[in-house]
Protein backbone atom coordinates (compact mmCIF):
# COMPACT_ATOMS: atom_id res chain seq x y z
CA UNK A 1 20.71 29.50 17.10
CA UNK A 2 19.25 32.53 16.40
CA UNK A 3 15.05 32.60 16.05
CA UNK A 4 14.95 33.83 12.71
CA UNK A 5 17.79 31.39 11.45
CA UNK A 6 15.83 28.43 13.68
CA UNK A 7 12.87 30.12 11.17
CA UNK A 8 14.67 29.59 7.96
CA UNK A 9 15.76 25.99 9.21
CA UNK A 10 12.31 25.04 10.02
CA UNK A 11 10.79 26.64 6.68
CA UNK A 12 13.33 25.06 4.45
CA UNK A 13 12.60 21.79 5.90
CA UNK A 14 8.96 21.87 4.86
CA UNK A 15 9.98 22.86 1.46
CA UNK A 16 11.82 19.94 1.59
CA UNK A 17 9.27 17.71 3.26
CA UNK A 18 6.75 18.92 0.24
CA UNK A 19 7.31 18.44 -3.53
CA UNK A 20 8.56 14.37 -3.22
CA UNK A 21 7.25 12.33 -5.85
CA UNK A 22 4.80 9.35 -3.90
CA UNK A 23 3.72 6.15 -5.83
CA UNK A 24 1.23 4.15 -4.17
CA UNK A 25 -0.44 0.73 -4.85
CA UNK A 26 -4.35 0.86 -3.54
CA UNK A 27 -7.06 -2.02 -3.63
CA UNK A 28 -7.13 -5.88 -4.45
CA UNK A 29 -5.76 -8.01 -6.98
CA UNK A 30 -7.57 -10.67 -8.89
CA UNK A 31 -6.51 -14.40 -9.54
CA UNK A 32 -8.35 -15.51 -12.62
CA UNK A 33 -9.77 -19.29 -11.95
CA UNK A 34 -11.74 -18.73 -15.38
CA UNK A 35 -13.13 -16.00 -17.41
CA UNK A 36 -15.54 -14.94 -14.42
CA UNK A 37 -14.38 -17.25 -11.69
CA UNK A 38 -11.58 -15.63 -9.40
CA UNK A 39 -9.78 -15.35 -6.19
CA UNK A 40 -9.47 -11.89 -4.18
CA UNK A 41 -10.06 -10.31 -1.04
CA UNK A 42 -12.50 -7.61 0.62
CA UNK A 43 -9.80 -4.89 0.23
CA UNK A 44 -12.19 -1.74 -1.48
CA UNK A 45 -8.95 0.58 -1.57
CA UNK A 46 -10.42 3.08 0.51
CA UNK A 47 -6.97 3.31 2.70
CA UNK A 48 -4.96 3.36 -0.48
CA UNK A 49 -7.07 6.13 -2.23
CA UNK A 50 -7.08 8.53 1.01
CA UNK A 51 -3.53 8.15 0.83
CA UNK A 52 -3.83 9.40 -2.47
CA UNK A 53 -5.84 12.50 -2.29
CA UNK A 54 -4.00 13.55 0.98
CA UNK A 55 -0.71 13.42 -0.76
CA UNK A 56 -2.38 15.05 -3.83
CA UNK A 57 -3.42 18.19 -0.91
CA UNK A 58 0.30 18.35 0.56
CA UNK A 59 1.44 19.27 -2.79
CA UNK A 60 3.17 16.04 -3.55
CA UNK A 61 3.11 14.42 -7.17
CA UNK A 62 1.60 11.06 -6.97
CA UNK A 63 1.08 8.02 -9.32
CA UNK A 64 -1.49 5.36 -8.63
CA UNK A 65 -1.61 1.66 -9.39
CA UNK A 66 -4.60 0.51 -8.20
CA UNK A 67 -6.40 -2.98 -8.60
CA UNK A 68 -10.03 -3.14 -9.45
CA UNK A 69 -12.26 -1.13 -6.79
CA UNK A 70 -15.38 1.57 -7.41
CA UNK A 71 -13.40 4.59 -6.81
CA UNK A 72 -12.28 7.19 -8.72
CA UNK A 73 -8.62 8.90 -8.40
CA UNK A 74 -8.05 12.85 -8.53
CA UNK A 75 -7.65 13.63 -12.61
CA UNK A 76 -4.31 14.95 -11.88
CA UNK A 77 -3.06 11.73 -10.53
CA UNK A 78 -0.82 9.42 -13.41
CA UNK A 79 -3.11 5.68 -12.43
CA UNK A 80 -2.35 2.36 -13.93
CA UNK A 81 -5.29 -0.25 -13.49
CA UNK A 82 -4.51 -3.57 -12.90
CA UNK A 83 -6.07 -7.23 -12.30
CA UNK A 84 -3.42 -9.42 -10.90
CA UNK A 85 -0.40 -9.67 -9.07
CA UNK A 86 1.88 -10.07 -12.15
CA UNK A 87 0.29 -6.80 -13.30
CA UNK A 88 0.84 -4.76 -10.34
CA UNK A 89 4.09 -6.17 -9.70
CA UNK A 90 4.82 -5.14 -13.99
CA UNK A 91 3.30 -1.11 -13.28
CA UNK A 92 5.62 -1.35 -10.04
CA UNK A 93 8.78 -2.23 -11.69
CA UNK A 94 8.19 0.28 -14.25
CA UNK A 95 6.97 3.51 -12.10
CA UNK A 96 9.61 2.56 -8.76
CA UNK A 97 12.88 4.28 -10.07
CA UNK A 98 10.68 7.46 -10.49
CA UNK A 99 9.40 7.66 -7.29
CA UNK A 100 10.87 9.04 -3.17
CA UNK A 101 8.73 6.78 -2.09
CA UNK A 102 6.78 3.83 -2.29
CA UNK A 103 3.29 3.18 -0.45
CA UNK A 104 2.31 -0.36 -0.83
CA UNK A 105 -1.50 -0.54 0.31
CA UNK A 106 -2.78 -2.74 -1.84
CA UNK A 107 -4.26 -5.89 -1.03
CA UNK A 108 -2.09 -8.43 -2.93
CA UNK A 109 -3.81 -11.83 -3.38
CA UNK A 110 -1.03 -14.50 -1.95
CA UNK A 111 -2.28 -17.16 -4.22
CA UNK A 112 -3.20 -18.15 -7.67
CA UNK A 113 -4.33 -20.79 -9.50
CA UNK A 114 -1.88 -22.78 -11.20
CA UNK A 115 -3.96 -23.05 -14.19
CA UNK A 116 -6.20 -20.64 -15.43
CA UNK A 117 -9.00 -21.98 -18.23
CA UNK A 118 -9.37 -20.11 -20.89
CA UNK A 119 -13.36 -21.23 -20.99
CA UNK A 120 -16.06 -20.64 -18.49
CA UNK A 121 -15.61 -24.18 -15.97
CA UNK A 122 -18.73 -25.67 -16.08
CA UNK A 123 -19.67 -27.21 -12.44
CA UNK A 124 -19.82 -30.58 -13.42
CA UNK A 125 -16.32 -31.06 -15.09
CA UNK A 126 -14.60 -28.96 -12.32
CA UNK A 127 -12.12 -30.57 -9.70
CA UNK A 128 -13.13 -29.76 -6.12
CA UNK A 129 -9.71 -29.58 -5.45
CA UNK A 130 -8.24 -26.25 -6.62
CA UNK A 131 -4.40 -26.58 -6.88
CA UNK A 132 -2.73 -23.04 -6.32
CA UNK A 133 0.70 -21.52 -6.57
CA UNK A 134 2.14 -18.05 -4.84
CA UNK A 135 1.58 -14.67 -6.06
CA UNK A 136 5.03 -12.53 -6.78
CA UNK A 137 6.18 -10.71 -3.98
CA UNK A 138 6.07 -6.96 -4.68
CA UNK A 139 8.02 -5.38 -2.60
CA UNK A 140 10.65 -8.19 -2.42
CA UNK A 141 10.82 -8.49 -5.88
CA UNK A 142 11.49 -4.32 -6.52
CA UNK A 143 13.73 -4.00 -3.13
CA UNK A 144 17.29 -4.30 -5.45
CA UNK A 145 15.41 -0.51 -7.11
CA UNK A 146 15.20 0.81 -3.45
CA UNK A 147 18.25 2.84 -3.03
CA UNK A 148 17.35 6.14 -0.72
CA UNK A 149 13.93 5.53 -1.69
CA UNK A 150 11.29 5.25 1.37
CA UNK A 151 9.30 1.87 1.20
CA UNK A 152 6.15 1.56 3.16
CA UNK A 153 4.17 -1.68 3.76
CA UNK A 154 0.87 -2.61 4.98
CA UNK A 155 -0.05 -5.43 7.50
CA UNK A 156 -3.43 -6.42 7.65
CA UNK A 157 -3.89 -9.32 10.44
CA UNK A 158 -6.63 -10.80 12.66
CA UNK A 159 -4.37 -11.91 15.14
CA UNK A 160 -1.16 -11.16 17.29
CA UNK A 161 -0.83 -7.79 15.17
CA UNK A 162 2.25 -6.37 16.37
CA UNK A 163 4.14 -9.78 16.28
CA UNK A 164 3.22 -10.16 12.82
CA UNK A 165 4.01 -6.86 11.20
CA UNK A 166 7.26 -6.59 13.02
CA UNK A 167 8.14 -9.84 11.52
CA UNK A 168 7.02 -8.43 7.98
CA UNK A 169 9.26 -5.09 8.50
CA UNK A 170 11.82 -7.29 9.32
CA UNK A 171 11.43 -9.95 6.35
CA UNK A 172 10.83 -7.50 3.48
CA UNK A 173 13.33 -4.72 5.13
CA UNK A 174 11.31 -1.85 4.34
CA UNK A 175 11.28 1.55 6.78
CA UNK A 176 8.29 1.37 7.49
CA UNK A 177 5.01 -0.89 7.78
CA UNK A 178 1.23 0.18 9.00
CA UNK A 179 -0.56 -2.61 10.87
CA UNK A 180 -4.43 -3.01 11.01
CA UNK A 181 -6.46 -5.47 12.73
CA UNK A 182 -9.45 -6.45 10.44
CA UNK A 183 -11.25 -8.11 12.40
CA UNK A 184 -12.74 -5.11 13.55
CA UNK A 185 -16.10 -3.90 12.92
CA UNK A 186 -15.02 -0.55 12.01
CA UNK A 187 -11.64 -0.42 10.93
CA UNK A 188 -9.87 -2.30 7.90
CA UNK A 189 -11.97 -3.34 4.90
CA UNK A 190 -14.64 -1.40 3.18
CA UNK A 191 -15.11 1.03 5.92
CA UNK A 192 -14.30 5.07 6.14
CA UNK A 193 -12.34 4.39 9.73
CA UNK A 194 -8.89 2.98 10.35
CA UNK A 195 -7.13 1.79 13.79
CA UNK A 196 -3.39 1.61 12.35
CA UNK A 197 0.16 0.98 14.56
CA UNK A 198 2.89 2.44 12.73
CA UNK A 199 6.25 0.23 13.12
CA UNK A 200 9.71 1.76 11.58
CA UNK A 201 12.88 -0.07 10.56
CA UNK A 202 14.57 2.61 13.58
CA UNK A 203 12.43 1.60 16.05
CA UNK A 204 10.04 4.29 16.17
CA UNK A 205 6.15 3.11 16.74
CA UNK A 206 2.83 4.41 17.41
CA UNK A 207 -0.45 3.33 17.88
CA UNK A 208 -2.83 5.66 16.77
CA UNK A 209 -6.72 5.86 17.89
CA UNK A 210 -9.93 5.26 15.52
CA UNK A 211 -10.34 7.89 13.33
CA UNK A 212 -11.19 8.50 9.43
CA UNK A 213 -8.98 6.94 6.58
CA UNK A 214 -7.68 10.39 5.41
CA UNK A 215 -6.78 10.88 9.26
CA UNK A 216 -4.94 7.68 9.16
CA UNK A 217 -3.25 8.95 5.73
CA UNK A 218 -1.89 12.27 7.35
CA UNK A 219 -0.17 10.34 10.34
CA UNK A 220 1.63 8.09 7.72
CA UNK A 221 2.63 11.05 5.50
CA UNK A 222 3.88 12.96 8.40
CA UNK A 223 6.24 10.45 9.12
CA UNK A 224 7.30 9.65 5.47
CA UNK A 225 7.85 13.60 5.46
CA UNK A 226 9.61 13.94 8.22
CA UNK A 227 12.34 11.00 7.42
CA UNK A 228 12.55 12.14 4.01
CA UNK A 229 13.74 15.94 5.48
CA UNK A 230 15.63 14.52 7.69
């Protein structure tokens, strides 16, 4: 191949890679016990939102549905705010079939209560015994919408990492899932730095070093970029 065709290859390619259409889920969900009681987790949706603005500053369209978190998305971004995991999993199903591909950061709470008052519990009457029921599965729930579309999960664990979010690629046969231990001091929740593994459905992984959350969000866009061109 000639060097200016191997040019024009290599040019159209990043055309390609640029322009796709990204829909990511950022931040925590919340499982009402009461009208101020619930369950959730420490997710802040840092990781989600530096996905955002570094897809935003490829040139990609983006669309945000984000749980509750003290962060503001880019103006330009299309962002549905949700509370609970029937919510997100609603703005999902409706934004999916618009999207090349999914990010699914967010922090899904994986239970519930099974009944929610609809009045303030006072201490006294409440049952120390909460009884709880599963959350809907997201992605599994959305995976018949897939199609060509690129799915990527997140696997936050404390323990045997790499087991564990090989077992989620596997489970919830998306391409690709990012893997961060939280019980680190300064990676995972509510902190600006990230130490991610990247696992693919083709076998490709890599474990990438500390560094910042919109660091962390290139490395994962590169590689959604590069299997979408390809």
């Amino acid at each position: 191949m000639s060097r200016k065709r191997l040019c024009v290859v290599i040019t159209a390619r990043i055309c390609e890679s640029r322009g796709m259409r990204i829909l990511v889920t950022a931040g925590p969900t919340r499982e009402a016990i009461d009208p101020v009681r619930f369950i959730s987790n420490r997710s802040t949706g840092k990781m989600g939102y530096a996905i955002v603005f570094a897809a935003i500053a490829r040139g990609h369209e983006v669309r945000l549905v984000t749980g509750p978190v003290s962060l503001e998305a880019p103006e330009s971004v299309e962002t549905a705010s949700v509370e609970s995991a029937a919510e997100m999993l609603t703005a999902v199903r409706e934004q999916v079939e618009w999207c090349d591909c999914l990010i699914m950061c967010a922090a899904v709470a994986d239970w519930r209560p099974r009944v929610v008052s609809d009045r303030k519990l006072k201490k006294r009457d409440m049952n120390p015994v909460l009884e709880l029921e599963r959350t809907e599965d997201i992605l599994g729930s959305v995976l018949p919408l897939k199609g060509k579309r690129l799915f990527v999960g997140f696997a936050a664990e404390t323990n045997d990492v790499a087991v564990e979010a090989r077992r989620k690629l596997r489970e919830k046969e998306i391409d690709l899932i990012v893997a961060n231990d939280v019980s680190r001091n300064d990676a995972g929740f509510a902190v600006d730095t990230n130490v991610v593994s990247l696992y693919a459905a083709d076998g490709f992984s890599e474990d990438l070093p500390l560094m910042s959350k919109r660091d962390v969000a290139g490395r994962i866009l590169d590689w959604v970029e590069g299997r979408w061109s390809s």
